[in-house]
PDB file of N, CA and C in Angstrom:
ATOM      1  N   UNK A   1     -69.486   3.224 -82.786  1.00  0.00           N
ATOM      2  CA  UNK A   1     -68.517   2.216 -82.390  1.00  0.00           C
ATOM      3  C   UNK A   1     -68.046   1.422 -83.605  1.00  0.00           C
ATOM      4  N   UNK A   2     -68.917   1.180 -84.513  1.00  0.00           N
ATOM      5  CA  UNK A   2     -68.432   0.388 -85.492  1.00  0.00           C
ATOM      6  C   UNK A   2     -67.086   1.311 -86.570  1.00  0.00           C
ATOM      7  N   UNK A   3     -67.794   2.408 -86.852  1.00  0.00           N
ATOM      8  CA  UNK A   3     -66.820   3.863 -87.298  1.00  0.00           C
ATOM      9  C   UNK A   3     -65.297   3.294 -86.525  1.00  0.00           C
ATOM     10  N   UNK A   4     -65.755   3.406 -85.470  1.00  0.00           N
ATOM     11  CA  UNK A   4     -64.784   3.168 -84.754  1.00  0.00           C
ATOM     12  C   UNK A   4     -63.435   1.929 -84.593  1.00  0.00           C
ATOM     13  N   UNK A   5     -64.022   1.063 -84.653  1.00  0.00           N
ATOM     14  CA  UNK A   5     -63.619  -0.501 -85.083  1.00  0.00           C
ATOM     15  C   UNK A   5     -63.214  -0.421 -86.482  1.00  0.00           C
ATOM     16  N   UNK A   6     -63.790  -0.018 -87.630  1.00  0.00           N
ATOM     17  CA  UNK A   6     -63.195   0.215 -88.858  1.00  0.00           C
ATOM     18  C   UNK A   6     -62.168   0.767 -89.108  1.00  0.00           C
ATOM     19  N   UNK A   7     -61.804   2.120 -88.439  1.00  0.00           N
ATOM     20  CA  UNK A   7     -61.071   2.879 -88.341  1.00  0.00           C
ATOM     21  C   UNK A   7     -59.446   2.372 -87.770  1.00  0.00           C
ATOM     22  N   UNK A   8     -60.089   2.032 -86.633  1.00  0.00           N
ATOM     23  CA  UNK A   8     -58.823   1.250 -85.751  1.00  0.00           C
ATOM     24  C   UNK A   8     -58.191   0.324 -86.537  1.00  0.00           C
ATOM     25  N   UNK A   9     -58.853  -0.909 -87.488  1.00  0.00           N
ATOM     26  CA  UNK A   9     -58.301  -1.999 -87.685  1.00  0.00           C
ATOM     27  C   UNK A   9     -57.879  -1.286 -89.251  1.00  0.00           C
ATOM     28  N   UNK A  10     -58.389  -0.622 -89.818  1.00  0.00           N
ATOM     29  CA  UNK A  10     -57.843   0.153 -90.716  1.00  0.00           C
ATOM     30  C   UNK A  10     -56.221   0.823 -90.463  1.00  0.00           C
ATOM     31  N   UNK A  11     -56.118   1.682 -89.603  1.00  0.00           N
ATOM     32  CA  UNK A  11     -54.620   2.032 -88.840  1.00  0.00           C
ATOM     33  C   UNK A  11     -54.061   0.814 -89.003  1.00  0.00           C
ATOM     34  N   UNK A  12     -54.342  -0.373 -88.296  1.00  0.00           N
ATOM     35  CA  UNK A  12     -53.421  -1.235 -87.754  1.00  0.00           C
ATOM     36  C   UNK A  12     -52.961  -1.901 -88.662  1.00  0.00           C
ATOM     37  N   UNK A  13     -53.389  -2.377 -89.773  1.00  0.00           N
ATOM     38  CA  UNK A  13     -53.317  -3.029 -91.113  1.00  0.00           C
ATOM     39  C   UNK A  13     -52.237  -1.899 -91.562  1.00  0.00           C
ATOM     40  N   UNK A  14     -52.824  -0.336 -91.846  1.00  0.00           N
ATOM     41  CA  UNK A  14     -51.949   0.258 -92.074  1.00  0.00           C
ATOM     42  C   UNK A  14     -50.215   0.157 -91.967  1.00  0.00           C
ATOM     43  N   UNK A  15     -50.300   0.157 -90.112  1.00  0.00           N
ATOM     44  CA  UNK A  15     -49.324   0.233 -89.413  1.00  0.00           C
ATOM     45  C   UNK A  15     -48.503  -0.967 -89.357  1.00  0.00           C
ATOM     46  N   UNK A  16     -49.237  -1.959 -89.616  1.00  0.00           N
ATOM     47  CA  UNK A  16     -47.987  -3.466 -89.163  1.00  0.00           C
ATOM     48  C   UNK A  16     -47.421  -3.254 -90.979  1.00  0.00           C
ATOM     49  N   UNK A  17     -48.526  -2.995 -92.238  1.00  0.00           N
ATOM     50  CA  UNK A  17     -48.077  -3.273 -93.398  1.00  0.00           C
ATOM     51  C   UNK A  17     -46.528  -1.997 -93.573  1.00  0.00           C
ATOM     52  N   UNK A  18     -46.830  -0.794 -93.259  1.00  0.00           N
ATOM     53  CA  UNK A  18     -45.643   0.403 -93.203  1.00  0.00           C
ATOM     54  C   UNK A  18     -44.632  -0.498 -92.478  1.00  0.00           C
ATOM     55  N   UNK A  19     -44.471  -1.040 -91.210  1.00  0.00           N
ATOM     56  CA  UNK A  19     -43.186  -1.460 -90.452  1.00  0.00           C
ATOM     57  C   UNK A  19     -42.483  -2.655 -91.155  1.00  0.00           C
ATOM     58  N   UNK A  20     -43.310  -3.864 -92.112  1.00  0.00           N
ATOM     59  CA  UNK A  20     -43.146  -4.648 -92.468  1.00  0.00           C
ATOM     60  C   UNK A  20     -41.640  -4.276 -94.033  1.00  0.00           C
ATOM     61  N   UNK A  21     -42.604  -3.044 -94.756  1.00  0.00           N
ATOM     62  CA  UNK A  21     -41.689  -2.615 -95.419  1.00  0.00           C
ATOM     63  C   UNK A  21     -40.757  -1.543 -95.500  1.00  0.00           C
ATOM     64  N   UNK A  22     -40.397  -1.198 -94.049  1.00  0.00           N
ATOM     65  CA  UNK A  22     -39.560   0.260 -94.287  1.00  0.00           C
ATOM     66  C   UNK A  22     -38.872  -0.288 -92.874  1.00  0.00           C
ATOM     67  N   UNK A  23     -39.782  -1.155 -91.968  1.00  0.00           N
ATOM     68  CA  UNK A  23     -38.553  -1.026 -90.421  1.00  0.00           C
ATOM     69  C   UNK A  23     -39.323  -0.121 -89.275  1.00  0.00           C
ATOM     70  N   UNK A  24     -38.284   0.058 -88.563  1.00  0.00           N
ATOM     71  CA  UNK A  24     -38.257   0.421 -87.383  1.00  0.00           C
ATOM     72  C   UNK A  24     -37.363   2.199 -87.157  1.00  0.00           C
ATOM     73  N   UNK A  25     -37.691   2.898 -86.896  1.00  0.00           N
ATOM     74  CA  UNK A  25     -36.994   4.088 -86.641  1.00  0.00           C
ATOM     75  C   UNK A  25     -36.384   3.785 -85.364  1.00  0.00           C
ATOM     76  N   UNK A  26     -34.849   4.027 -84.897  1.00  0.00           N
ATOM     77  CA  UNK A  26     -34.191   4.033 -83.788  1.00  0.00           C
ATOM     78  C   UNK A  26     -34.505   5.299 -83.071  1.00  0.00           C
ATOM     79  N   UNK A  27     -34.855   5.048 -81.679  1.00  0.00           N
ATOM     80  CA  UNK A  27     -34.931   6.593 -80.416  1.00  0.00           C
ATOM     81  C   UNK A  27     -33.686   7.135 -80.382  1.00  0.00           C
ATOM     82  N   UNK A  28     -33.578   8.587 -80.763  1.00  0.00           N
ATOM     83  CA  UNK A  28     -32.320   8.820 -80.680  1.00  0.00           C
ATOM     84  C   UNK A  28     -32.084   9.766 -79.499  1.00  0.00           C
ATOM     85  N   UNK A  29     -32.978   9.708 -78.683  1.00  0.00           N
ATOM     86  CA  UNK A  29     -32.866  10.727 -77.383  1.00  0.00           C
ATOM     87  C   UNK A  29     -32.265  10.287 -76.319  1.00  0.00           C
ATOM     88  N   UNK A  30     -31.583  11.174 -75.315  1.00  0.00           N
ATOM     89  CA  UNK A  30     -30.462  10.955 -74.792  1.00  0.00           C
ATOM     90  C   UNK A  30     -30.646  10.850 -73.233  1.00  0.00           C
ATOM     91  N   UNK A  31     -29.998  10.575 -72.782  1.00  0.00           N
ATOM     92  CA  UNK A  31     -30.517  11.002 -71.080  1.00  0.00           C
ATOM     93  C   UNK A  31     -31.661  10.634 -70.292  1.00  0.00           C
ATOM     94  N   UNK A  32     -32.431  10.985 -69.571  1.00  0.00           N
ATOM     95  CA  UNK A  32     -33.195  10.329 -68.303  1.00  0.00           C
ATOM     96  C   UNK A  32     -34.638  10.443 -69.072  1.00  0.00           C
ATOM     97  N   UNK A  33     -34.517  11.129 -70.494  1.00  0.00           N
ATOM     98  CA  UNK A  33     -36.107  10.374 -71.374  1.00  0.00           C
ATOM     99  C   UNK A  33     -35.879   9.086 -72.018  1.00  0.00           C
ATOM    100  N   UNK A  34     -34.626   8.889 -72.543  1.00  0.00           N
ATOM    101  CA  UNK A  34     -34.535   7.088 -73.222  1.00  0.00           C
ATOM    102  C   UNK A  34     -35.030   6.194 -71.875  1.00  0.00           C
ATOM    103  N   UNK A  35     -35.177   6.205 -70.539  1.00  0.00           N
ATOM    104  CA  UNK A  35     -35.533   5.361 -69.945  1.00  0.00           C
ATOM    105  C   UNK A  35     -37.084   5.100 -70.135  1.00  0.00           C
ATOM    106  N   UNK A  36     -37.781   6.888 -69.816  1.00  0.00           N
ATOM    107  CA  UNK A  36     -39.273   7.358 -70.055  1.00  0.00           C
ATOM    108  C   UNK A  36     -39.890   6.588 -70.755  1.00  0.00           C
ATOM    109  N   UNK A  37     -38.904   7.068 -72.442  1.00  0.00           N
ATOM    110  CA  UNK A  37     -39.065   6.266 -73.729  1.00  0.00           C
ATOM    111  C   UNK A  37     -39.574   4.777 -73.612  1.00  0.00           C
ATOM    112  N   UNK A  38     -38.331   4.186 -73.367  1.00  0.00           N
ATOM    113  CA  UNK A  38     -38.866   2.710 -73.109  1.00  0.00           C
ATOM    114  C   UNK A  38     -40.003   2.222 -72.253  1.00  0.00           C
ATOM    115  N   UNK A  39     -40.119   3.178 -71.114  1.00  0.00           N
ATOM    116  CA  UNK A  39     -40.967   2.233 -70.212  1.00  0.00           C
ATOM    117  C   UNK A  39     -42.704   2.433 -70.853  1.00  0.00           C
ATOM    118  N   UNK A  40     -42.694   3.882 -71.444  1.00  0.00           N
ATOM    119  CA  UNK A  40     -44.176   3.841 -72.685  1.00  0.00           C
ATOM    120  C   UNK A  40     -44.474   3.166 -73.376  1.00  0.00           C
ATOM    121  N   UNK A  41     -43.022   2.749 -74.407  1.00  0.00           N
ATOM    122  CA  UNK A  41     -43.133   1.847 -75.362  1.00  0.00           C
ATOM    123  C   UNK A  41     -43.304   0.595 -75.141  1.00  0.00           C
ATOM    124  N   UNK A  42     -42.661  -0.085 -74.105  1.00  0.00           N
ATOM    125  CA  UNK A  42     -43.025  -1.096 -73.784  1.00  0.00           C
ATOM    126  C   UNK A  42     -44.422  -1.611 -73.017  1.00  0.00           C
ATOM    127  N   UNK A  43     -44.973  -0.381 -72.271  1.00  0.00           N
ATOM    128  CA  UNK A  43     -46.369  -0.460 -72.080  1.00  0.00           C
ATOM    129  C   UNK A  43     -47.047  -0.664 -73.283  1.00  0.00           C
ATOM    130  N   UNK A  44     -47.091   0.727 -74.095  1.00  0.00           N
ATOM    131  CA  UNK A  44     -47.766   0.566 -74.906  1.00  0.00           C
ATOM    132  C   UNK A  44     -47.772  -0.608 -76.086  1.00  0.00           C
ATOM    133  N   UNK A  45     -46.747  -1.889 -76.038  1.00  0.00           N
ATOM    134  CA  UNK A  45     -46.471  -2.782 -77.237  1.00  0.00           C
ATOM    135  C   UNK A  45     -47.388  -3.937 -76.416  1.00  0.00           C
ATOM    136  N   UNK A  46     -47.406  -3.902 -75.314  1.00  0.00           N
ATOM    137  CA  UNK A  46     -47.931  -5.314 -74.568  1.00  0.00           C
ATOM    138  C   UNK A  46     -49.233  -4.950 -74.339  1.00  0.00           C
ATOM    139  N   UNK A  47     -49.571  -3.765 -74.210  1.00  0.00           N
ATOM    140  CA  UNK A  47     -51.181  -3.737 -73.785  1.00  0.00           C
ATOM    141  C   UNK A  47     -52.025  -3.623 -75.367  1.00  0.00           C
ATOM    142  N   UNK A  48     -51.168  -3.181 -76.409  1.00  0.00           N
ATOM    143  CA  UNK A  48     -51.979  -3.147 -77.719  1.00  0.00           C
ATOM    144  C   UNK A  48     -51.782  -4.766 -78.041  1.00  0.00           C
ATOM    145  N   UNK A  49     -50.857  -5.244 -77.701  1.00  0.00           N
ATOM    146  CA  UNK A  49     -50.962  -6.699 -77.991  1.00  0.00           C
ATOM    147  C   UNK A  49     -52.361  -7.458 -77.603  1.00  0.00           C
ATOM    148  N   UNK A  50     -52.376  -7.255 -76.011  1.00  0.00           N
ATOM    149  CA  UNK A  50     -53.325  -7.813 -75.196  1.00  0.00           C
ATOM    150  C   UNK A  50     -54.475  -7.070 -75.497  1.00  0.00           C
ATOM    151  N   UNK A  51     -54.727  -6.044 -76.352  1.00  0.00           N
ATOM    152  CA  UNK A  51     -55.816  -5.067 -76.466  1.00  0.00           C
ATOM    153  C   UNK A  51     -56.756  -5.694 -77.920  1.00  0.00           C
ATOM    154  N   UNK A  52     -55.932  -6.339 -78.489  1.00  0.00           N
ATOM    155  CA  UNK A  52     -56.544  -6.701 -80.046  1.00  0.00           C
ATOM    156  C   UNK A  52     -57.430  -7.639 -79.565  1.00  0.00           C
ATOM    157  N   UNK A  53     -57.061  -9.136 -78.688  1.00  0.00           N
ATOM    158  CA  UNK A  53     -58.512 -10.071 -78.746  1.00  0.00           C
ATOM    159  C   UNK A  53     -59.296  -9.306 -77.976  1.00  0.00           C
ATOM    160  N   UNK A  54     -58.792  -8.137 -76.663  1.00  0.00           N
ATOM    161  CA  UNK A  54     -60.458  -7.801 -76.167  1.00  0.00           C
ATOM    162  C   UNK A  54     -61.307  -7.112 -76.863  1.00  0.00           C
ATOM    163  N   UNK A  55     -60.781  -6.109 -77.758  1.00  0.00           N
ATOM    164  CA  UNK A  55     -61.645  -5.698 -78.610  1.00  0.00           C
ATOM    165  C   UNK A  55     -62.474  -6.723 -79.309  1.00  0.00           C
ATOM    166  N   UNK A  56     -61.691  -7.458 -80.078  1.00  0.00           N
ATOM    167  CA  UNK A  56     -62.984  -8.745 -80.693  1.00  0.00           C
ATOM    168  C   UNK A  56     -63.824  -9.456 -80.109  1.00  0.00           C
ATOM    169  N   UNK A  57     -63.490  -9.229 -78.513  1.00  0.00           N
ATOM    170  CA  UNK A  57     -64.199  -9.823 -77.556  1.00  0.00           C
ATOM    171  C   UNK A  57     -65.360  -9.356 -77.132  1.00  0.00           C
ATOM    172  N   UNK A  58     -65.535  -8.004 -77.054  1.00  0.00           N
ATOM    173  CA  UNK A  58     -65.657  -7.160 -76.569  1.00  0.00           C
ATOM    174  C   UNK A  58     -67.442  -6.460 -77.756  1.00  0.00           C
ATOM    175  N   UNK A  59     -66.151  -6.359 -79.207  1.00  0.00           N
ATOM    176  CA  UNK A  59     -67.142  -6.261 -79.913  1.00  0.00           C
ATOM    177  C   UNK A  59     -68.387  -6.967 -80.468  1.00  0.00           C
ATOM    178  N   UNK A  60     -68.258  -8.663 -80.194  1.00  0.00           N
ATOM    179  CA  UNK A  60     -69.035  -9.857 -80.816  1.00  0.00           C
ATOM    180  C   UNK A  60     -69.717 -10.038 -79.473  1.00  0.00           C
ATOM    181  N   UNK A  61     -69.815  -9.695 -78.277  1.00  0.00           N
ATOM    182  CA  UNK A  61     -70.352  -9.571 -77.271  1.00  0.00           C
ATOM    183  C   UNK A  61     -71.193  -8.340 -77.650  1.00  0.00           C
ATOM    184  N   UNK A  62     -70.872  -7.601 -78.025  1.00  0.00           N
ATOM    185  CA  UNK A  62     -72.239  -6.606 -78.298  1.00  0.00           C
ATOM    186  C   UNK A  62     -72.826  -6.787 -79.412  1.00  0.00           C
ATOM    187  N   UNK A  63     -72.405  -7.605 -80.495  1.00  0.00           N
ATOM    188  CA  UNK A  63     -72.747  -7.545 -81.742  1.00  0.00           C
ATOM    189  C   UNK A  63     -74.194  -9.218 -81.053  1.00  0.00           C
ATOM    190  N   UNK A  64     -73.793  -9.672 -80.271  1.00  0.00           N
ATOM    191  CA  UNK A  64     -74.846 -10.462 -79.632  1.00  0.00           C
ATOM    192  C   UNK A  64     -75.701 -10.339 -78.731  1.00  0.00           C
ATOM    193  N   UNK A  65     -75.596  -8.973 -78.771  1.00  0.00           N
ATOM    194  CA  UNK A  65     -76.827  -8.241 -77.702  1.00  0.00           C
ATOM    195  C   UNK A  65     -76.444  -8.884 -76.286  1.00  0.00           C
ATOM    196  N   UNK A  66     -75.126  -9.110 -75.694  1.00  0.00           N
ATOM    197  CA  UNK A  66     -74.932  -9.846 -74.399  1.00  0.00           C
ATOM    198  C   UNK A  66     -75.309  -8.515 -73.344  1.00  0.00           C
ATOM    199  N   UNK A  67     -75.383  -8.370 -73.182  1.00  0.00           N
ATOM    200  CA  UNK A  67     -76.142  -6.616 -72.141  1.00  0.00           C
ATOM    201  C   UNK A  67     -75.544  -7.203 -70.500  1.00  0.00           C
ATOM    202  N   UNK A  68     -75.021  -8.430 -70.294  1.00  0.00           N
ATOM    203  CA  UNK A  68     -74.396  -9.045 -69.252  1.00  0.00           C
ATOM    204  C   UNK A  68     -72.705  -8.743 -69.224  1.00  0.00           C
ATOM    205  N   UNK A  69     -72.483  -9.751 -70.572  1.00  0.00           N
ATOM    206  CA  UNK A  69     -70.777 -10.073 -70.362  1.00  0.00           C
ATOM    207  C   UNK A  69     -70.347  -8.951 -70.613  1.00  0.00           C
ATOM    208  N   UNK A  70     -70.943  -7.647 -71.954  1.00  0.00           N
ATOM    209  CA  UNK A  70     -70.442  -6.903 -72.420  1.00  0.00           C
ATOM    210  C   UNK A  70     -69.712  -6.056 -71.834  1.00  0.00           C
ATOM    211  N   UNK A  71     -70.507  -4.943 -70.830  1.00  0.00           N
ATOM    212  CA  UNK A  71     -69.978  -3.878 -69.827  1.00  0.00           C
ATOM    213  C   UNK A  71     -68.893  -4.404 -69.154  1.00  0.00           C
ATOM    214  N   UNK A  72     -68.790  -5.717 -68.218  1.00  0.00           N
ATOM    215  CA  UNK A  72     -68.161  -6.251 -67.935  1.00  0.00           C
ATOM    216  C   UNK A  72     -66.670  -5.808 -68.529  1.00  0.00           C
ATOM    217  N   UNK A  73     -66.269  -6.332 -69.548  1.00  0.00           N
ATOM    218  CA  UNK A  73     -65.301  -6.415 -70.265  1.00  0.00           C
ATOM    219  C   UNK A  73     -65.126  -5.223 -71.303  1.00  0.00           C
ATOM    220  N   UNK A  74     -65.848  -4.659 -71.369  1.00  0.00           N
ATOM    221  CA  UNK A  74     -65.705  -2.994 -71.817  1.00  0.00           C
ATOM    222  C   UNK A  74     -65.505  -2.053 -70.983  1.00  0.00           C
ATOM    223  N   UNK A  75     -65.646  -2.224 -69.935  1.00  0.00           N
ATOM    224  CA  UNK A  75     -64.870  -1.390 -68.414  1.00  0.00           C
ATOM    225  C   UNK A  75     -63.873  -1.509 -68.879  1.00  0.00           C
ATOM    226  N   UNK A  76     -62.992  -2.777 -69.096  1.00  0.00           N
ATOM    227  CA  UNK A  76     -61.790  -3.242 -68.817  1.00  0.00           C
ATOM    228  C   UNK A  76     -60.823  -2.476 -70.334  1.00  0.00           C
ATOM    229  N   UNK A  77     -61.593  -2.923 -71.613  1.00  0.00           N
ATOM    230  CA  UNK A  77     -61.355  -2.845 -73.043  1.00  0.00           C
ATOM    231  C   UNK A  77     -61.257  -0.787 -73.163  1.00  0.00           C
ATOM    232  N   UNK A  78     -61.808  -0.102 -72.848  1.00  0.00           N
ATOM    233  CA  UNK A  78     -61.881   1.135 -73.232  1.00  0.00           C
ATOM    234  C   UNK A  78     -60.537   1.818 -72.757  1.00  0.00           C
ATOM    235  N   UNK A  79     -60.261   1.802 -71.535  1.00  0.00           N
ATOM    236  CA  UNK A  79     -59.396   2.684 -71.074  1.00  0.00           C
ATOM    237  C   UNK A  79     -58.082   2.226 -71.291  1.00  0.00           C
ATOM    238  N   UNK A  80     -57.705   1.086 -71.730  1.00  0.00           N
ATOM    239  CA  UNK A  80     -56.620   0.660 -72.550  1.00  0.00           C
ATOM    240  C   UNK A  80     -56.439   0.837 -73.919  1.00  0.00           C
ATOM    241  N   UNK A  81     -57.434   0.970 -74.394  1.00  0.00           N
ATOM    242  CA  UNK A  81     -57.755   1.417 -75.924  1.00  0.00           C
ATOM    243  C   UNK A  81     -57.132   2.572 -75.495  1.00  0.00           C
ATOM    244  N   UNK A  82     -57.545   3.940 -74.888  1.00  0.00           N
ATOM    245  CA  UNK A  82     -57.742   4.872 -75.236  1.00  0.00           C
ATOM    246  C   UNK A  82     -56.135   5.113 -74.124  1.00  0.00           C
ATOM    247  N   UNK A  83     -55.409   4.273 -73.527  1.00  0.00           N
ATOM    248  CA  UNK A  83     -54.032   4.690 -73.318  1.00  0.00           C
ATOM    249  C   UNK A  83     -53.035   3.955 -74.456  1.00  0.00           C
ATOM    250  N   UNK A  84     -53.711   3.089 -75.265  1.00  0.00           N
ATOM    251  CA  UNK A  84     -52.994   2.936 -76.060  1.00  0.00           C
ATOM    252  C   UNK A  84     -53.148   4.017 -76.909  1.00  0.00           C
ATOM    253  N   UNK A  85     -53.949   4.847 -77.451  1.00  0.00           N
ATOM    254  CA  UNK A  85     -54.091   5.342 -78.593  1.00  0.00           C
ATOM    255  C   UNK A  85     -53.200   6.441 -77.955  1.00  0.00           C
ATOM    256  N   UNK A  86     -52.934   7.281 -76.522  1.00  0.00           N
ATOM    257  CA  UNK A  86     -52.236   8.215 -76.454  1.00  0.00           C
ATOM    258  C   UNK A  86     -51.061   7.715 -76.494  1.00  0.00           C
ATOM    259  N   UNK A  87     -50.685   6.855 -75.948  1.00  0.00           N
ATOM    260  CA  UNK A  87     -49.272   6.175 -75.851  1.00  0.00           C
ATOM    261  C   UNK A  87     -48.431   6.365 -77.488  1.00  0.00           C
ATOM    262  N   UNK A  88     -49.499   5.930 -78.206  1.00  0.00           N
ATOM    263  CA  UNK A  88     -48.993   5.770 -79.495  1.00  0.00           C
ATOM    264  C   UNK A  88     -48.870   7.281 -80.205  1.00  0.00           C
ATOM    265  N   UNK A  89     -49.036   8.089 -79.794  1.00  0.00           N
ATOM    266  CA  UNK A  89     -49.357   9.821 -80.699  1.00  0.00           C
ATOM    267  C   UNK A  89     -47.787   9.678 -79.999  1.00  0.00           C
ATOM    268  N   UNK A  90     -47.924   9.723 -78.718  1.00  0.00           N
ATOM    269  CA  UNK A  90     -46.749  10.416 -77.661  1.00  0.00           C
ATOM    270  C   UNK A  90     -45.385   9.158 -78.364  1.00  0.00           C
ATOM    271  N   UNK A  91     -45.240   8.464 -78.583  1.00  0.00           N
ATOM    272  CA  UNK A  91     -44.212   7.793 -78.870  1.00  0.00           C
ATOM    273  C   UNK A  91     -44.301   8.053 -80.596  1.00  0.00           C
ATOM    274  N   UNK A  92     -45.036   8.395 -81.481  1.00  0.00           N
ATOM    275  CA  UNK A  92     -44.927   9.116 -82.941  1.00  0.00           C
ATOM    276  C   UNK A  92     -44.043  10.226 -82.572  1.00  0.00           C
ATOM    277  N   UNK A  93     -44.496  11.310 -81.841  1.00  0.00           N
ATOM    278  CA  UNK A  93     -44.385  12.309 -81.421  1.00  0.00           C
ATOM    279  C   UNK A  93     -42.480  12.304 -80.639  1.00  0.00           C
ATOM    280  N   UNK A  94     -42.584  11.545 -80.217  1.00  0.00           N
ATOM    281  CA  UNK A  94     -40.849  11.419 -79.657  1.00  0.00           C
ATOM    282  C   UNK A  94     -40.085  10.648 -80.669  1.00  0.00           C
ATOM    283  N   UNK A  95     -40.563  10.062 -81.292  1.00  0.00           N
ATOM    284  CA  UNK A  95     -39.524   9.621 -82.488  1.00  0.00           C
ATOM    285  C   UNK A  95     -38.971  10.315 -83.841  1.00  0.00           C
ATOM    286  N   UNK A  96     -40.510  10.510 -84.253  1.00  0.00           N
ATOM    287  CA  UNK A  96     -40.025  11.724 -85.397  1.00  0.00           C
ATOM    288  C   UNK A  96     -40.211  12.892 -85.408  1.00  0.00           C
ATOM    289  N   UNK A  97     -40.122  13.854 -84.292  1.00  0.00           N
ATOM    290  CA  UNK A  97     -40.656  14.812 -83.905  1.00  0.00           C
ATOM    291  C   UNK A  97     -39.403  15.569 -82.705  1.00  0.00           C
ATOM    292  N   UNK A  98     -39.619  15.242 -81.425  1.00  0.00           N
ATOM    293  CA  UNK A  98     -38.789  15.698 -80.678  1.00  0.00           C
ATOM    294  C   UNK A  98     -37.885  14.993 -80.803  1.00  0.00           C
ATOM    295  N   UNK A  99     -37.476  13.793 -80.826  1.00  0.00           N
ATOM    296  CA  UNK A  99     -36.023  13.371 -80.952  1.00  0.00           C
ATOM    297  C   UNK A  99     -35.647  13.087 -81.847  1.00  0.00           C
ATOM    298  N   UNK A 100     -35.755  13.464 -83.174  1.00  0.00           N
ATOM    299  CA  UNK A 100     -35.423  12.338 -84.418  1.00  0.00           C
ATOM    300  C   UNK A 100     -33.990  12.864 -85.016  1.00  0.00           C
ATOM    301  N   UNK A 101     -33.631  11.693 -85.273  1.00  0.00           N
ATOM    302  CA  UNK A 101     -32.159  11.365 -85.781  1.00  0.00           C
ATOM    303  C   UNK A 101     -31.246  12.743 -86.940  1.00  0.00           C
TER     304      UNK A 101
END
């Protein structure tokens, strides 16, 4: 898990520092997937939003041996992690890949 946590916040540092200096790529796909498009992306921008404090939440709860609050809120923390992380391949994947400019 920690591999794990390193890794992630590694990407993300990555990822906000790349958008900061190069931008945003425009969807250039046409028809009844630009709706698709959006409604992923916009999942996926609000739940990675809302996904960053549970992870820290999530993780300092185990890093305190809480064996109570933890599960609790790692039910909740995993399976958003892990639709964010597809969300995010699948929207790489439609931008510079199947639809790109």
């Amino acid at each position: 898990m920690t591999a794990t946590l390193v890794t992630s916040a590694a990407f993300l540092a990555s990822y906000l520092t790349y958008h900061i200096n190069v931008g945003f790529h425009p969807f250039a796909g046409q028809g009844m997937i630009r709706p698709f498009y959006f409604i992923i992306l916009t999942s996926h921008v609000l739940l990675a939003i809302t996904l960053v404090p549970m992870v820290a939440i999530t993780a300092a709860l185990a890093l305190k041996g809480n064996i109570k609050k933890h599960p609790r809120i790692a039910r909740w923390t995993l399976p958003i992690w892990l639709y964010v992380s597809i969300t995010g391949v699948i929207i790489y994947l439609f931008v510079f890949h199947l639809y790109s400019s």
